[in-house]
Protein backbone atom coordinates (compact mmCIF):
# COMPACT_ATOMS: atom_id res chain seq x y z
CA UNK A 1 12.09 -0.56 -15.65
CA UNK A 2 9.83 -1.20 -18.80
CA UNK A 3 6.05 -1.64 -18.41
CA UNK A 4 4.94 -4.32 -21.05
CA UNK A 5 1.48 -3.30 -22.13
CA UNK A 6 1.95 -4.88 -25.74
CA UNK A 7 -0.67 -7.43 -25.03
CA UNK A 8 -3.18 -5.91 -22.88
CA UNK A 9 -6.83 -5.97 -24.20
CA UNK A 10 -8.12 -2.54 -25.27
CA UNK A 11 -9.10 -0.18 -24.15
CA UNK A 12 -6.65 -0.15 -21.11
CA UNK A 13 -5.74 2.19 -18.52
CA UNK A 14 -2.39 1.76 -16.05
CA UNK A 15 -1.03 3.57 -13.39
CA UNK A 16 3.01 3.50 -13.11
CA UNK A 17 5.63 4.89 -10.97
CA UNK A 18 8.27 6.14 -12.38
CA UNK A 19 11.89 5.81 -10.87
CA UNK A 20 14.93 8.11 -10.69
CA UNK A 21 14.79 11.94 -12.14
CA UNK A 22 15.26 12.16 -15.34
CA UNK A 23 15.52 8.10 -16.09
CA UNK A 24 13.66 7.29 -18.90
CA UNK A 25 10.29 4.39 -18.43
CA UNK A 26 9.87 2.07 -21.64
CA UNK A 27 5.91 1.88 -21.87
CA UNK A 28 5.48 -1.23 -24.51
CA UNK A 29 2.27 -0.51 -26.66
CA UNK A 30 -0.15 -2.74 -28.48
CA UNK A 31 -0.05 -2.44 -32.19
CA UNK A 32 -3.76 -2.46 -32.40
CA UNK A 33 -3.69 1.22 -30.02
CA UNK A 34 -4.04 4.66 -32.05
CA UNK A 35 -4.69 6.92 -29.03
CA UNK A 36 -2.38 7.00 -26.04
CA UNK A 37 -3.11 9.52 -23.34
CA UNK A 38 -1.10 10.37 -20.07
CA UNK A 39 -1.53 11.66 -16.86
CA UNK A 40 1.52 12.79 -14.66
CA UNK A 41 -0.17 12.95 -10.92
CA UNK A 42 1.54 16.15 -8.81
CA UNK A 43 4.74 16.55 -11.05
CA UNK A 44 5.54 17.64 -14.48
CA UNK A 45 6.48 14.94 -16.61
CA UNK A 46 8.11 14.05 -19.82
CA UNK A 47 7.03 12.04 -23.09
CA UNK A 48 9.24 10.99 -25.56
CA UNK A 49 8.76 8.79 -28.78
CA UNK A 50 12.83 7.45 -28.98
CA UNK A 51 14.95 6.45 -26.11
CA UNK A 52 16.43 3.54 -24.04
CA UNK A 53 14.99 2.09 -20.98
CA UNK A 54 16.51 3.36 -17.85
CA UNK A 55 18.79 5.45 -19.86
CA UNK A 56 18.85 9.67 -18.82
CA UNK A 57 16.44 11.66 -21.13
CA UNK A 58 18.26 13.17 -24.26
CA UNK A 59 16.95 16.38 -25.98
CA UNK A 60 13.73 15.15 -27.29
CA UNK A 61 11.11 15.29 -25.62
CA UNK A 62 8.06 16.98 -25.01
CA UNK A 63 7.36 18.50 -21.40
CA UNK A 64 3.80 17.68 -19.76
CA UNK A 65 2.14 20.09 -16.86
CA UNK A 66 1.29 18.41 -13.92
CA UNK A 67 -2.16 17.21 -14.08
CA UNK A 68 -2.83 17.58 -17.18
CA UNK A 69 -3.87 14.84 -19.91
CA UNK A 70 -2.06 14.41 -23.29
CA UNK A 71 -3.32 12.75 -25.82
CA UNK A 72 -1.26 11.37 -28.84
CA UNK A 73 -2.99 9.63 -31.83
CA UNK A 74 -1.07 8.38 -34.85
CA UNK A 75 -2.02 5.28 -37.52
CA UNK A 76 0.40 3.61 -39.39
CA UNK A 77 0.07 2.38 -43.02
CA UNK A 78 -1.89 -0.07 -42.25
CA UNK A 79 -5.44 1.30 -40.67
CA UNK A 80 -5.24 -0.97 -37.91
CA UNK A 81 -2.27 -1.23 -37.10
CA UNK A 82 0.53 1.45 -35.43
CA UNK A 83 4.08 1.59 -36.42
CA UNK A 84 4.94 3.24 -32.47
CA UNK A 85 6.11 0.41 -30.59
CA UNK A 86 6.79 2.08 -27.36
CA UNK A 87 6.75 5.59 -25.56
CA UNK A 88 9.24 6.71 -23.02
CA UNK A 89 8.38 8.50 -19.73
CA UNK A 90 10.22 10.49 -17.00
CA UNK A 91 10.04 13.07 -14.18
CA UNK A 92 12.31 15.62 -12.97
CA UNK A 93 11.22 14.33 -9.71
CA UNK A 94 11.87 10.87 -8.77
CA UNK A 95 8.65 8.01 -7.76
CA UNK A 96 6.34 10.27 -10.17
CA UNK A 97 2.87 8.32 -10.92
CA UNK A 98 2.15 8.50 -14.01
CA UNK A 99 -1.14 7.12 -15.77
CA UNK A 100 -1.09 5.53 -19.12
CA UNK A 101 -4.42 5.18 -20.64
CA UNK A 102 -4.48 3.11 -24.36
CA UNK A 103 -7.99 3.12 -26.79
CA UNK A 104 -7.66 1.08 -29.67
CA UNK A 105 -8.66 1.91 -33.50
CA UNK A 106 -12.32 3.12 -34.11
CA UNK A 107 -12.34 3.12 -30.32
């Protein structure tokens, strides 16, 4: 199930749980966020930029170790604003937590 973060105020940090293996999470993200860092808490998790919400992973993805933090920055054409709309998370192992933390431009 999507998580809707497009309007949160920044920065922001949320803690989700994930659902079935290898289901893909929507994460909804404010335009106004450049950095967007997760967490994966005891599993190794997955990150992708393109996907459908509750749909299976496809190919392309990047894999994340277990308690580690990844950070992914980007800026679109506009210096305030980012052209990612959402990010896509999943587990091989179902009921994964997974935190989400957003910091905003300049921030």
């Amino acid at each position: 199930m999507a998580t809707d973060l497009s309007g949160v105020t920044l920065p922001h940090l949320k803690r989700i749980t994930l659902g079935s293996s290898n289901v893909l999470t929507e994460v909804n993200l404010p335009d106004t966020a450049s950095t967007v860092s997760v967490r994966f808490i005891t599993n190794v998790g997955k990150l992708a930029v393109a996907g459908t919400d509750a749909g299976a992973i496809g190919s392309d993805y990047g894999t994340i170790d277990a308690d580690t933090w990844v950070e992914m920055q980007w800026r679109g054409r506009a210096s305030s604003r980012s052209q990612l709309t959402s990010v896509y998370l999943a587990s091989a192992t179902g009921s994964t937590v997974v935190e989400v933390s957003l910091e905003p431009f300049g921030g």
